[in-house]
N, C-alpha and C. Protein backbone atom coordinates (compact mmCIF):
# COMPACT_ATOMS: atom_id res chain seq x y z
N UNK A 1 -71.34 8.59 -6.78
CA UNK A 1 -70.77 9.83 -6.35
C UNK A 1 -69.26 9.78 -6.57
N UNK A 2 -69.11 10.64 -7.11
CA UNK A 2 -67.45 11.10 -7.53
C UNK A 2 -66.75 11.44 -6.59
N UNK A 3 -65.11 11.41 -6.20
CA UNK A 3 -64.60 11.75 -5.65
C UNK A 3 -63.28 12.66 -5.92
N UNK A 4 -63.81 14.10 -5.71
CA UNK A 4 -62.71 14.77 -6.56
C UNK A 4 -61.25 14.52 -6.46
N UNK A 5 -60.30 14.10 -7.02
CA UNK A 5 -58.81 13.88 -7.27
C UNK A 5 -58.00 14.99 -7.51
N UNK A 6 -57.09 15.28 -6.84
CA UNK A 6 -56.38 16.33 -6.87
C UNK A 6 -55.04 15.84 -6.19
N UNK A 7 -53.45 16.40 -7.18
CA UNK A 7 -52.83 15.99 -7.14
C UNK A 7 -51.97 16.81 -5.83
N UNK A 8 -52.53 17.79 -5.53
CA UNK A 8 -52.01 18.97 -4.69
C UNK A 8 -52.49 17.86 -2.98
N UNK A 9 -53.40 17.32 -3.08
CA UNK A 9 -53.86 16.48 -2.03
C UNK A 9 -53.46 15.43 -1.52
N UNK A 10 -52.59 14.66 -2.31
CA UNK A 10 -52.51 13.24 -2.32
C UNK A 10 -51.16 13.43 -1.55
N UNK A 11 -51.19 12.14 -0.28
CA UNK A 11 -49.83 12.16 0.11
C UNK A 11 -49.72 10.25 0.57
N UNK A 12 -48.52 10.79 0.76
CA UNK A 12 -48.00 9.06 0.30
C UNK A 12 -48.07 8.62 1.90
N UNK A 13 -48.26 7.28 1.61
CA UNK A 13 -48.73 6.04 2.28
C UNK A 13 -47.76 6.38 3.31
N UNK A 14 -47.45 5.36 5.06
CA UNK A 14 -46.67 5.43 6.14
C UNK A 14 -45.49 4.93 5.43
N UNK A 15 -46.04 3.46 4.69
CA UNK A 15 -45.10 2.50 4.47
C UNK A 15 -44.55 2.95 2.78
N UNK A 16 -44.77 3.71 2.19
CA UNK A 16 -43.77 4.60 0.99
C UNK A 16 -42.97 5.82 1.80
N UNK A 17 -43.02 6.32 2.35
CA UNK A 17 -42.32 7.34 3.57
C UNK A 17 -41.33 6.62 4.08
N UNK A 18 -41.81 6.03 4.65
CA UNK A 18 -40.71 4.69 5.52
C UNK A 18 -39.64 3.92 4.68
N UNK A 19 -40.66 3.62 3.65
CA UNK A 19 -39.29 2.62 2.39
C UNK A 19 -38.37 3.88 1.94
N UNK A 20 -38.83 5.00 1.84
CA UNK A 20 -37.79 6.11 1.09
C UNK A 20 -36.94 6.71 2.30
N UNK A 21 -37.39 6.60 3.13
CA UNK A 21 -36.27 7.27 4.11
C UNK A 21 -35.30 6.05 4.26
N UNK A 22 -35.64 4.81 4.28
CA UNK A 22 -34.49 3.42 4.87
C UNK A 22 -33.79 3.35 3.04
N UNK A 23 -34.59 3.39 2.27
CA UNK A 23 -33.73 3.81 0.89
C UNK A 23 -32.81 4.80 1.04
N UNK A 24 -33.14 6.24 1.50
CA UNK A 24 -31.68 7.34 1.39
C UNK A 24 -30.90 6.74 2.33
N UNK A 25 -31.45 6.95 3.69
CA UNK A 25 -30.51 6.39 4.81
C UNK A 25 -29.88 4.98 4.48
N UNK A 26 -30.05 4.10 3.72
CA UNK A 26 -29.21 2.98 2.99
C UNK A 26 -27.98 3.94 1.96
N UNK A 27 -28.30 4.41 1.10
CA UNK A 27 -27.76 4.72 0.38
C UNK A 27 -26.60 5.95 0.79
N UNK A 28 -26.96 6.77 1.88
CA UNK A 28 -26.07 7.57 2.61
C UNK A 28 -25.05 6.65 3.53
N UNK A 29 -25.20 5.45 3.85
CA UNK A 29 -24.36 5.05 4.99
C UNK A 29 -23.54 3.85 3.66
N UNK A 30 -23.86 3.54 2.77
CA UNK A 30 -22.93 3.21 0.87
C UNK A 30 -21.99 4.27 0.50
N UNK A 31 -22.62 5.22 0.57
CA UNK A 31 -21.29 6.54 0.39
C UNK A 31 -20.79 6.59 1.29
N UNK A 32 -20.93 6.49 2.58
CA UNK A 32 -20.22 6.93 3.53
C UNK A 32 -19.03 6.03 4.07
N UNK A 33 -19.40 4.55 3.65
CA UNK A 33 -18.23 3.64 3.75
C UNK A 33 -17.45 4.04 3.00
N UNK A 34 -17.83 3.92 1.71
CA UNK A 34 -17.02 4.08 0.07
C UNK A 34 -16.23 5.14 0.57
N UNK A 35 -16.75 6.10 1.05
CA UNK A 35 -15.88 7.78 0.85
C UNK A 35 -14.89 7.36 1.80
N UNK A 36 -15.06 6.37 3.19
CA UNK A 36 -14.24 6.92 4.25
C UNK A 36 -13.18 5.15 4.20
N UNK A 37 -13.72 4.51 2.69
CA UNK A 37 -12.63 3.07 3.29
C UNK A 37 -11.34 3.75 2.78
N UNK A 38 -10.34 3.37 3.26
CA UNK A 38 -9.01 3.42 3.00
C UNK A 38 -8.68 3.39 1.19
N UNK A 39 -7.61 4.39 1.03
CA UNK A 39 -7.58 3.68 -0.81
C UNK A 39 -6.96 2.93 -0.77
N UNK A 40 -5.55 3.25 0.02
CA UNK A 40 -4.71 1.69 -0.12
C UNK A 40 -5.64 0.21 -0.40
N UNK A 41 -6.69 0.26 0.41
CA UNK A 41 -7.25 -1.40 0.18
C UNK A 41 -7.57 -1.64 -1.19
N UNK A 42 -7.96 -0.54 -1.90
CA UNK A 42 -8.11 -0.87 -3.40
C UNK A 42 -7.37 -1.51 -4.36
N UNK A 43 -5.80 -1.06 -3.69
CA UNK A 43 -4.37 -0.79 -5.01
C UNK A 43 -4.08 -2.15 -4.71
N UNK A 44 -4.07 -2.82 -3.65
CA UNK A 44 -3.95 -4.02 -3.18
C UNK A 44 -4.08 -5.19 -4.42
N UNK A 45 -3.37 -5.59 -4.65
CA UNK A 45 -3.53 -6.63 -5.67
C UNK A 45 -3.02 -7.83 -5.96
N UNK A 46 -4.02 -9.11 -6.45
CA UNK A 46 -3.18 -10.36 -6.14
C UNK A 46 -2.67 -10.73 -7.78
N UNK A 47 -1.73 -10.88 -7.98
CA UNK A 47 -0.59 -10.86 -9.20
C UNK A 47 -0.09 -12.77 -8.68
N UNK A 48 -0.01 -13.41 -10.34
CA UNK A 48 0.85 -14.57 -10.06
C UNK A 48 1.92 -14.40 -10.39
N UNK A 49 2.94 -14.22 -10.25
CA UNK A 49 4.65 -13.81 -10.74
C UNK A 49 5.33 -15.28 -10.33
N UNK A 50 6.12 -15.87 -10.82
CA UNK A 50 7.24 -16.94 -10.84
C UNK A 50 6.76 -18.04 -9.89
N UNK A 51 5.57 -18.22 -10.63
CA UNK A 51 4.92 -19.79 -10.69
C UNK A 51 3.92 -19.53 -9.05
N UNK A 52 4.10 -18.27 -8.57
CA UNK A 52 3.29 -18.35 -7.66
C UNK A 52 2.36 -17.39 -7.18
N UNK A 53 1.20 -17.36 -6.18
CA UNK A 53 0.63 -16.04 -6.25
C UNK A 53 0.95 -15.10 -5.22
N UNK A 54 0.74 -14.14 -5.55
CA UNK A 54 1.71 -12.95 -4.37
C UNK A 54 0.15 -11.85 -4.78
N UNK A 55 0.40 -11.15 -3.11
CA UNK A 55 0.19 -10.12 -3.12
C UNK A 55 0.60 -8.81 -3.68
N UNK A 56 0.16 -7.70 -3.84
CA UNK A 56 1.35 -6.82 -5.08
C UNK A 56 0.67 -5.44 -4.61
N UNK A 57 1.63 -4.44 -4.53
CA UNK A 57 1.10 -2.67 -4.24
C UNK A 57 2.08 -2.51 -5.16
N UNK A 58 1.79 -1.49 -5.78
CA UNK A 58 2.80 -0.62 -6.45
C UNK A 58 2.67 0.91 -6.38
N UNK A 59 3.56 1.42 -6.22
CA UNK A 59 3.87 2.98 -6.27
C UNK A 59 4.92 3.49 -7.04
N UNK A 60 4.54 5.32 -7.50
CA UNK A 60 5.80 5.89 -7.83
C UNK A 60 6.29 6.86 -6.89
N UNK A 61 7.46 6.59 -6.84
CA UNK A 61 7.76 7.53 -5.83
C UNK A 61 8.79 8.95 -6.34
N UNK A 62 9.18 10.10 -5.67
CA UNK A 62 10.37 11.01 -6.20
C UNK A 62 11.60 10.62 -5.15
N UNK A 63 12.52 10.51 -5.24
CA UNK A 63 13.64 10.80 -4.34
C UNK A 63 13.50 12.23 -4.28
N UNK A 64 14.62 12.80 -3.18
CA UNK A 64 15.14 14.11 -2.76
C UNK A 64 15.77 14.81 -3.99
N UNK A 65 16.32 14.54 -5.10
CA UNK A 65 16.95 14.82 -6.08
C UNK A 65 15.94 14.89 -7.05
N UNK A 66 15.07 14.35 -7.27
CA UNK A 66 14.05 14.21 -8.39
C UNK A 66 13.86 12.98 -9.10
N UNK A 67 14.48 11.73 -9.00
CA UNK A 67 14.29 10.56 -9.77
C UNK A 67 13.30 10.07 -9.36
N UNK A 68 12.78 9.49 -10.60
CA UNK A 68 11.63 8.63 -9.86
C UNK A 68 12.18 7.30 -9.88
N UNK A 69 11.31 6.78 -8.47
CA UNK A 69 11.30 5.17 -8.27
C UNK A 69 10.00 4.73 -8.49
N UNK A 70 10.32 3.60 -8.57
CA UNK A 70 9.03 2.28 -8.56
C UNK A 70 8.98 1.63 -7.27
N UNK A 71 8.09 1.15 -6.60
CA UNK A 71 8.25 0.97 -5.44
C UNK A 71 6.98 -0.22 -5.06
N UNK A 72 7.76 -1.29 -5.16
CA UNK A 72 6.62 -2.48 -5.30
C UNK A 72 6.67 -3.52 -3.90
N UNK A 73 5.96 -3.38 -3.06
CA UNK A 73 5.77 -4.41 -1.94
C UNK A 73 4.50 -5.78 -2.57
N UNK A 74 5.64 -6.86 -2.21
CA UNK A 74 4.98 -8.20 -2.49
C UNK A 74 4.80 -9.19 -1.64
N UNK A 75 4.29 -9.34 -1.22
CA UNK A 75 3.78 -11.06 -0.21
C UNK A 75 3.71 -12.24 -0.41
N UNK A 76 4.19 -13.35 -0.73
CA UNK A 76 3.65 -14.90 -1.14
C UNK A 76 2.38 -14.57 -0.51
N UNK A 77 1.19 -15.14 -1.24
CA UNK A 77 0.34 -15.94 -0.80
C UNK A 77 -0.43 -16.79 0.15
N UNK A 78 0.63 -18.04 -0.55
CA UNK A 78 0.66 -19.51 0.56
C UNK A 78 1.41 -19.56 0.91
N UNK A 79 2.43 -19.23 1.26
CA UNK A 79 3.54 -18.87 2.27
C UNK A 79 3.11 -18.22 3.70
N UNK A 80 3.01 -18.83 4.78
CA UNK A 80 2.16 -17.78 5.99
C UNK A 80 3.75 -17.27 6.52
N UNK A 81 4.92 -17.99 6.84
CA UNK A 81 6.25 -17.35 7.09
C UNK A 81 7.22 -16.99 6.03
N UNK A 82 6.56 -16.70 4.84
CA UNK A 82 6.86 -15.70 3.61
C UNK A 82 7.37 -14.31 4.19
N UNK A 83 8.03 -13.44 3.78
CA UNK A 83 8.98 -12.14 4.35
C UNK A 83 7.74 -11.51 3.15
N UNK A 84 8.01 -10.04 3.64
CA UNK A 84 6.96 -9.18 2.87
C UNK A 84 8.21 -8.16 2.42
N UNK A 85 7.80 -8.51 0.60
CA UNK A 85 9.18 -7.52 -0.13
C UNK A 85 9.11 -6.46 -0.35
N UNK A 86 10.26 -5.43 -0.26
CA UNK A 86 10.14 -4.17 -0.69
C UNK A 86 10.68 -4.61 -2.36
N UNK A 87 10.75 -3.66 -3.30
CA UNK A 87 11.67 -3.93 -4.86
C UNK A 87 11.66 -2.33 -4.98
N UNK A 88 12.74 -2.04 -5.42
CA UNK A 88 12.77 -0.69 -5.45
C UNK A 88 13.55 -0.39 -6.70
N UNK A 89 13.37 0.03 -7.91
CA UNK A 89 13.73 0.41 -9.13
C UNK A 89 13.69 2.18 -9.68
N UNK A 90 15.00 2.12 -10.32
CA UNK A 90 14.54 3.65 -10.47
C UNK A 90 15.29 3.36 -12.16
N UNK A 91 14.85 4.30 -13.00
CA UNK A 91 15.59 4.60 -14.40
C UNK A 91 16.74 5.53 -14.60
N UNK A 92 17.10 6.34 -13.23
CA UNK A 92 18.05 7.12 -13.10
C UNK A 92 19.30 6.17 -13.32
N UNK A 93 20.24 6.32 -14.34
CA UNK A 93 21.40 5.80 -14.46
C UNK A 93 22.82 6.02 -13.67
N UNK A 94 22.11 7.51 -12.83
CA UNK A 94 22.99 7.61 -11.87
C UNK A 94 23.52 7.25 -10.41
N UNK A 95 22.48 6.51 -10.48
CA UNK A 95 22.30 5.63 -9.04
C UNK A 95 22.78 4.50 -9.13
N UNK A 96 23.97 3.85 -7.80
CA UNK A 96 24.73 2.48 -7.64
C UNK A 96 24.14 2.20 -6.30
N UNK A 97 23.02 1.63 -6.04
CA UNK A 97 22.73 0.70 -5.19
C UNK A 97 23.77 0.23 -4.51
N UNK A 98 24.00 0.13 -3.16
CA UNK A 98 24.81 -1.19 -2.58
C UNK A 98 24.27 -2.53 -2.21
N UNK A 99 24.21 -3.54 -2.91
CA UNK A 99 23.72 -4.76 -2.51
C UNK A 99 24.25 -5.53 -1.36
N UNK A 100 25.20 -4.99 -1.06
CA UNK A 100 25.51 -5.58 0.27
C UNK A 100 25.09 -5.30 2.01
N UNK A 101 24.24 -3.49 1.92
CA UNK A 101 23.75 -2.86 3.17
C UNK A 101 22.98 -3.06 3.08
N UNK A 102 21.82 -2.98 4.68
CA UNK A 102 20.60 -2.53 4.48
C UNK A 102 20.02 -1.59 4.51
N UNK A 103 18.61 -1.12 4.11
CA UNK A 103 17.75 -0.04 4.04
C UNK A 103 17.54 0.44 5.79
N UNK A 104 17.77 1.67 5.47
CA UNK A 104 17.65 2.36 6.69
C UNK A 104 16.24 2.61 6.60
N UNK A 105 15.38 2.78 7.66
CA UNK A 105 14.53 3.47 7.49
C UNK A 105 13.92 4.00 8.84
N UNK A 106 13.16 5.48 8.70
CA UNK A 106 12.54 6.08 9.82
C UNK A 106 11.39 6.60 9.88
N UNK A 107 11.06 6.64 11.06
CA UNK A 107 9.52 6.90 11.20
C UNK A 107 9.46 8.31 11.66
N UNK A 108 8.26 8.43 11.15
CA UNK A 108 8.18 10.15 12.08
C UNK A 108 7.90 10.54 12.70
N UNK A 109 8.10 9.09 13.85
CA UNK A 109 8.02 9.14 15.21
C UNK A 109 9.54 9.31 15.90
N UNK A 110 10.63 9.64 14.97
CA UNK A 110 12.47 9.38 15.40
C UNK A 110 12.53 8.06 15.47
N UNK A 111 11.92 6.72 14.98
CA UNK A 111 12.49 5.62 15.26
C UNK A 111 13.54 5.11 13.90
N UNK A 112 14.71 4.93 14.28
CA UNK A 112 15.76 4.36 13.25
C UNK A 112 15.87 2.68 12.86
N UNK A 113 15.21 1.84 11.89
CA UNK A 113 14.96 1.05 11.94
C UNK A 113 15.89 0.53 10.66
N UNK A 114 16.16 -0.95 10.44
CA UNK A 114 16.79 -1.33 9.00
C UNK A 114 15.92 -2.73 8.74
N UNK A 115 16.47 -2.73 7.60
CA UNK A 115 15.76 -3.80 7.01
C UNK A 115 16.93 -4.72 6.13
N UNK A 116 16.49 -6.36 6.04
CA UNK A 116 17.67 -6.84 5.37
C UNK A 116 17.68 -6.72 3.58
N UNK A 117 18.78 -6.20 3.37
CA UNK A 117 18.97 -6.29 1.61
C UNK A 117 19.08 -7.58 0.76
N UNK A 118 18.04 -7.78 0.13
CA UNK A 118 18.10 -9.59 -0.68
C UNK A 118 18.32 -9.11 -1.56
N UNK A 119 18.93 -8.28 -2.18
CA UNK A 119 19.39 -8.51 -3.55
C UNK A 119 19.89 -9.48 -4.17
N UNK A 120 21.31 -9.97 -3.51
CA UNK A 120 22.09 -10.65 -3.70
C UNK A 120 21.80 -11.64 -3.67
N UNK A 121 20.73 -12.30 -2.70
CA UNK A 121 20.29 -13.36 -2.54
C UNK A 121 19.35 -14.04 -3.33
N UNK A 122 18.58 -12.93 -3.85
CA UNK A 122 17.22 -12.97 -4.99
C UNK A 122 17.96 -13.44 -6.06
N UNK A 123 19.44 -12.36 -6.37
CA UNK A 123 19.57 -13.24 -8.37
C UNK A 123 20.78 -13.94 -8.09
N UNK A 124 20.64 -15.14 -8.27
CA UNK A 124 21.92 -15.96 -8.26
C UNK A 124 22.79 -15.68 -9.50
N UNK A 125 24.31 -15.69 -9.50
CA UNK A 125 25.13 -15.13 -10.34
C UNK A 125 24.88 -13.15 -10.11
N UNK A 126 24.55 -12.96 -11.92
CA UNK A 126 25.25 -11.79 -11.83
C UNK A 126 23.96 -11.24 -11.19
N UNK A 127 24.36 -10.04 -10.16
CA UNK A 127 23.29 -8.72 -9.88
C UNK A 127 22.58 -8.39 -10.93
N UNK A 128 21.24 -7.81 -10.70
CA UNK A 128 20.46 -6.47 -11.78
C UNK A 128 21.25 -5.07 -12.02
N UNK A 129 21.17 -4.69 -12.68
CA UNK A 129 21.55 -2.99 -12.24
C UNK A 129 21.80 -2.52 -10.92
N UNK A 130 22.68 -1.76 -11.15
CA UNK A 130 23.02 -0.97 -10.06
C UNK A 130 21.89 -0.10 -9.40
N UNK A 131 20.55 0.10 -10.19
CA UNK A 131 19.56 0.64 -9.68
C UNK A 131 18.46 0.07 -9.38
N UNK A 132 18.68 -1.24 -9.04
CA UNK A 132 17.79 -1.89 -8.52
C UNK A 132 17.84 -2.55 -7.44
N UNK A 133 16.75 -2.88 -5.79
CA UNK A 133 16.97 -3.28 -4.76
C UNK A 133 15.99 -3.67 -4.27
N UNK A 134 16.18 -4.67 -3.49
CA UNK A 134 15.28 -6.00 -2.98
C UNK A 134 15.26 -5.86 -1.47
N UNK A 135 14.69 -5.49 -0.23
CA UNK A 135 14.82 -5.62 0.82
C UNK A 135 13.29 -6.61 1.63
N UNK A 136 13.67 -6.86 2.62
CA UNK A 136 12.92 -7.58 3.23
C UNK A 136 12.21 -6.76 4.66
N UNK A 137 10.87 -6.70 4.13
CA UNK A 137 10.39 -5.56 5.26
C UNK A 137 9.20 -5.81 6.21
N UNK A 138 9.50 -7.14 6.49
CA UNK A 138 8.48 -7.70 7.87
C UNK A 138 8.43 -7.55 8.74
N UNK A 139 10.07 -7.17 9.29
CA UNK A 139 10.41 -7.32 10.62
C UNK A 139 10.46 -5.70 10.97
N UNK A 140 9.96 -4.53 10.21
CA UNK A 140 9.88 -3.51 10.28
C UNK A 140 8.44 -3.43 10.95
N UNK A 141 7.18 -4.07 10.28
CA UNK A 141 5.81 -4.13 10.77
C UNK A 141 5.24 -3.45 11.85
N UNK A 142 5.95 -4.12 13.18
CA UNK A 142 5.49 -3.91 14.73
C UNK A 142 5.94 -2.56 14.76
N UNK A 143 7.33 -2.45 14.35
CA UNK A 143 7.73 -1.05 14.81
C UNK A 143 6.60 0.14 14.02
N UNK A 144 6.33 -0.30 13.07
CA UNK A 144 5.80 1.33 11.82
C UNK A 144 4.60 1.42 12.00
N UNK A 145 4.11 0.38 13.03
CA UNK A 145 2.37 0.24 12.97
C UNK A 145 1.73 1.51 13.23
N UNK A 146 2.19 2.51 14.08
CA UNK A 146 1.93 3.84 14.18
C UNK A 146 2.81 5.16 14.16
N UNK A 147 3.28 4.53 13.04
CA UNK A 147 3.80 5.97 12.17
C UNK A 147 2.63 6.60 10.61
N UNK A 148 3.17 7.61 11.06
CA UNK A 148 2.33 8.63 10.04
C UNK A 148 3.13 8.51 8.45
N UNK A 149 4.33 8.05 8.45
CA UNK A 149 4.82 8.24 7.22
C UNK A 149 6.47 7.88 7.72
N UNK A 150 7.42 7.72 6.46
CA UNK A 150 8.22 6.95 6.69
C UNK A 150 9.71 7.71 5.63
N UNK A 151 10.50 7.97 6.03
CA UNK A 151 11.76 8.16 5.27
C UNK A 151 12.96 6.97 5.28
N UNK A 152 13.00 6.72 3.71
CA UNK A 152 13.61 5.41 3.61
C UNK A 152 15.60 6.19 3.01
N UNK A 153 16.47 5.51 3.54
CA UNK A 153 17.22 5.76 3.01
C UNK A 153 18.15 4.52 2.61
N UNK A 154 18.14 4.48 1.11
CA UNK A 154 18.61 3.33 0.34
C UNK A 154 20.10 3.54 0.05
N UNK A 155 20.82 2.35 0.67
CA UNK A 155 22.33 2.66 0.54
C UNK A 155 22.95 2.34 -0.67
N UNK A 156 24.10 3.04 -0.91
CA UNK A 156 24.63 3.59 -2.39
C UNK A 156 26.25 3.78 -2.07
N UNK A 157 26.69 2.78 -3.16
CA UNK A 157 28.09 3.15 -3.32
C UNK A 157 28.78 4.22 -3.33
N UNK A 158 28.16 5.65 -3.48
CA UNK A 158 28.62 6.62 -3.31
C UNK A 158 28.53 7.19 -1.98
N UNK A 159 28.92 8.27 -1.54
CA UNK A 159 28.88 8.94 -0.18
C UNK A 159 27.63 8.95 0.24
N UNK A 160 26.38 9.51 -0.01
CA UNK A 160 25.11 9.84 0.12
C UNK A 160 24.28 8.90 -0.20
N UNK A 161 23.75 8.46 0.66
CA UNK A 161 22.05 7.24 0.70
C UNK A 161 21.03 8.16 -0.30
N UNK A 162 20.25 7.46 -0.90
CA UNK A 162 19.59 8.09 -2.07
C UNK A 162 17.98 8.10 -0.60
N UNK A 163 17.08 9.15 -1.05
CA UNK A 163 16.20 9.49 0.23
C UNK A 163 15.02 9.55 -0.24
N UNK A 164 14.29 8.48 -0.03
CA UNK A 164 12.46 8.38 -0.48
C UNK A 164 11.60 8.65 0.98
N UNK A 165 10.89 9.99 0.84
CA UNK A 165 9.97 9.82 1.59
C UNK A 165 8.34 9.47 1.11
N UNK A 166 8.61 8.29 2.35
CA UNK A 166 6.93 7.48 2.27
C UNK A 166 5.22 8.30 2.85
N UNK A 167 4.59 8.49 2.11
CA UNK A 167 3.54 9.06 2.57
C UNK A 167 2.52 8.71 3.52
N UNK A 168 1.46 8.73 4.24
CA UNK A 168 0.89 7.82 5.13
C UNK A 168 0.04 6.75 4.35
N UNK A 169 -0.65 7.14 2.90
CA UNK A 169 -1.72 7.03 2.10
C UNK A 169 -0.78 4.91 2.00
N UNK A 170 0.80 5.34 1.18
CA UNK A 170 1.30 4.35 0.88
C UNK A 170 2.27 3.69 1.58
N UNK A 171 2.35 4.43 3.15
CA UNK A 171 2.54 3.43 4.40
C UNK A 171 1.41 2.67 4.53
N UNK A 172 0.34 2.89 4.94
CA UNK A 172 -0.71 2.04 4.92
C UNK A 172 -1.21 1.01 4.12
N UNK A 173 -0.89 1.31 2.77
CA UNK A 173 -1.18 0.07 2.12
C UNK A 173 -0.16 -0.84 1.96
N UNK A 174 1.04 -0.45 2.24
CA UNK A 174 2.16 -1.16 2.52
C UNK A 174 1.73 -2.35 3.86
N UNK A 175 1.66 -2.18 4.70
CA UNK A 175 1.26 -2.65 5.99
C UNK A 175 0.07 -3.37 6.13
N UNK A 176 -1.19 -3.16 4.61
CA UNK A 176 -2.42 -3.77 4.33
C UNK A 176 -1.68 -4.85 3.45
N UNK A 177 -1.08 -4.83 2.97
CA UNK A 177 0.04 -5.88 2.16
C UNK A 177 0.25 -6.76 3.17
N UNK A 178 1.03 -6.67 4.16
CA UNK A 178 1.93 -7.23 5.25
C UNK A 178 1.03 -8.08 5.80
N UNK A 179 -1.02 -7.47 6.12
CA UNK A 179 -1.42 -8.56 7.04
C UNK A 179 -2.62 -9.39 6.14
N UNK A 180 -2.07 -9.01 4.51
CA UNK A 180 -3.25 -10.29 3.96
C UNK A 180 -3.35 -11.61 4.18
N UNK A 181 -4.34 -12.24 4.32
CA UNK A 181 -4.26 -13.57 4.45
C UNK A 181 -5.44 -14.56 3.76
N UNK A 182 -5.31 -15.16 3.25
CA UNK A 182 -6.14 -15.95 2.56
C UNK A 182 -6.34 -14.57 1.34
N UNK A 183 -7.86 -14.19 1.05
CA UNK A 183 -8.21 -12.80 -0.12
C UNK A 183 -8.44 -12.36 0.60
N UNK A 184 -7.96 -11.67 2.15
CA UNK A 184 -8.33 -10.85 3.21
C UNK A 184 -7.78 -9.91 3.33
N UNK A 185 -7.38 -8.42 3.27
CA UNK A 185 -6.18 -8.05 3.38
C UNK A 185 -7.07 -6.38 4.06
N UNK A 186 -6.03 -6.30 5.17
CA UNK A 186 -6.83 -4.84 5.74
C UNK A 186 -5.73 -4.45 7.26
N UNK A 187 -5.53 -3.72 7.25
CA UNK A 187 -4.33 -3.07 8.44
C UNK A 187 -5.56 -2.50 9.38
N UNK A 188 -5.25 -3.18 10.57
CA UNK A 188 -6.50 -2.24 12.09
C UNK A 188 -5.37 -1.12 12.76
């Protein structure tokens, strides 16, 4: 005796139901990390530069005027009391850095904070360009931990501090920089 087959009839097993729902519901809570991890943790990058390995973010940034900067925070490695660097470069020829001040900087919470300038200290003999600057931005950390974003003002031989505002996207990965350790790197 035959048993008529019909495809309009057939329904799937407890345990094919069950594997396809823990399949989407797997695959929905994969997007849902992905969509909601931070990007900064991505840009995060470990670079060997001058014989050693460092952590590395890079950004472009605009000043208030329109130049663009480069804007590179670096970490030693194996260094655990290593300083976490700002480098700040721009191609504008009109900009004179002062290597002797430090970087002002504020939160947009009103907090007025500075940071120390290594320029001078970084190239022995002559300076880089006048448009280039080295600050040391560790001891900023505690204070920026809950700021939304950051206005930096970089001091300049002329009357007027040249004015980068920091976004939250690349405050944060700035600060995911600051607490890598070992290939760990993530700001709570």
């Amino acid at each position: 005796m035959k048993h008529p087959i019909s495809s309009d009839h057939h329904h799937p097993s407890f345990t094919q139901t069950v594997t396809k729902l823990f399949v989407i519901l797997g695959l929905t809570l994969l997007l849902m990390l992905l969509w909601s991890a931070p990007v900064a943790l991505a840009k995060v990058q470990f670079l060997k530069e001058a014989d050693q390995w460092v952590y590395h973010s890079q950004q472009s940034l605009t000043d208030t005027i329109g130049n663009q900067w480069d804007a590179t925070v670096l970490k030693p490695m194996e260094q655990d009391n290593a300083g976490v660097y700002l480098w700040l470069t721009t191609q504008a020829n009109s900009v004179y850095l002062d290597a002797g001040q430090p970087l002002v900087v504020e939160t947009n919470l009103g907090q007025k904070l500075s940071a120390p300038n290594l320029t001078q200290q970084h190239f022995m003999g002559t300076l880089p360009a006048p448009n280039v600057g080295q600050y040391d931005i560790l001891t900023l950390f505690a204070s920026i931990q809950d700021a939304e974003s950051l206005q930096l003002q970089l001091p300049t031989k002329t009357e007027s501090p040249v004015r980068l505002s920091i976004p939250a996207d690349v405050l944060e990965e700035w600060l995911n920089v600051g607490t890598c350790k070992g290939l760990i790197c993530g700001h709570l």
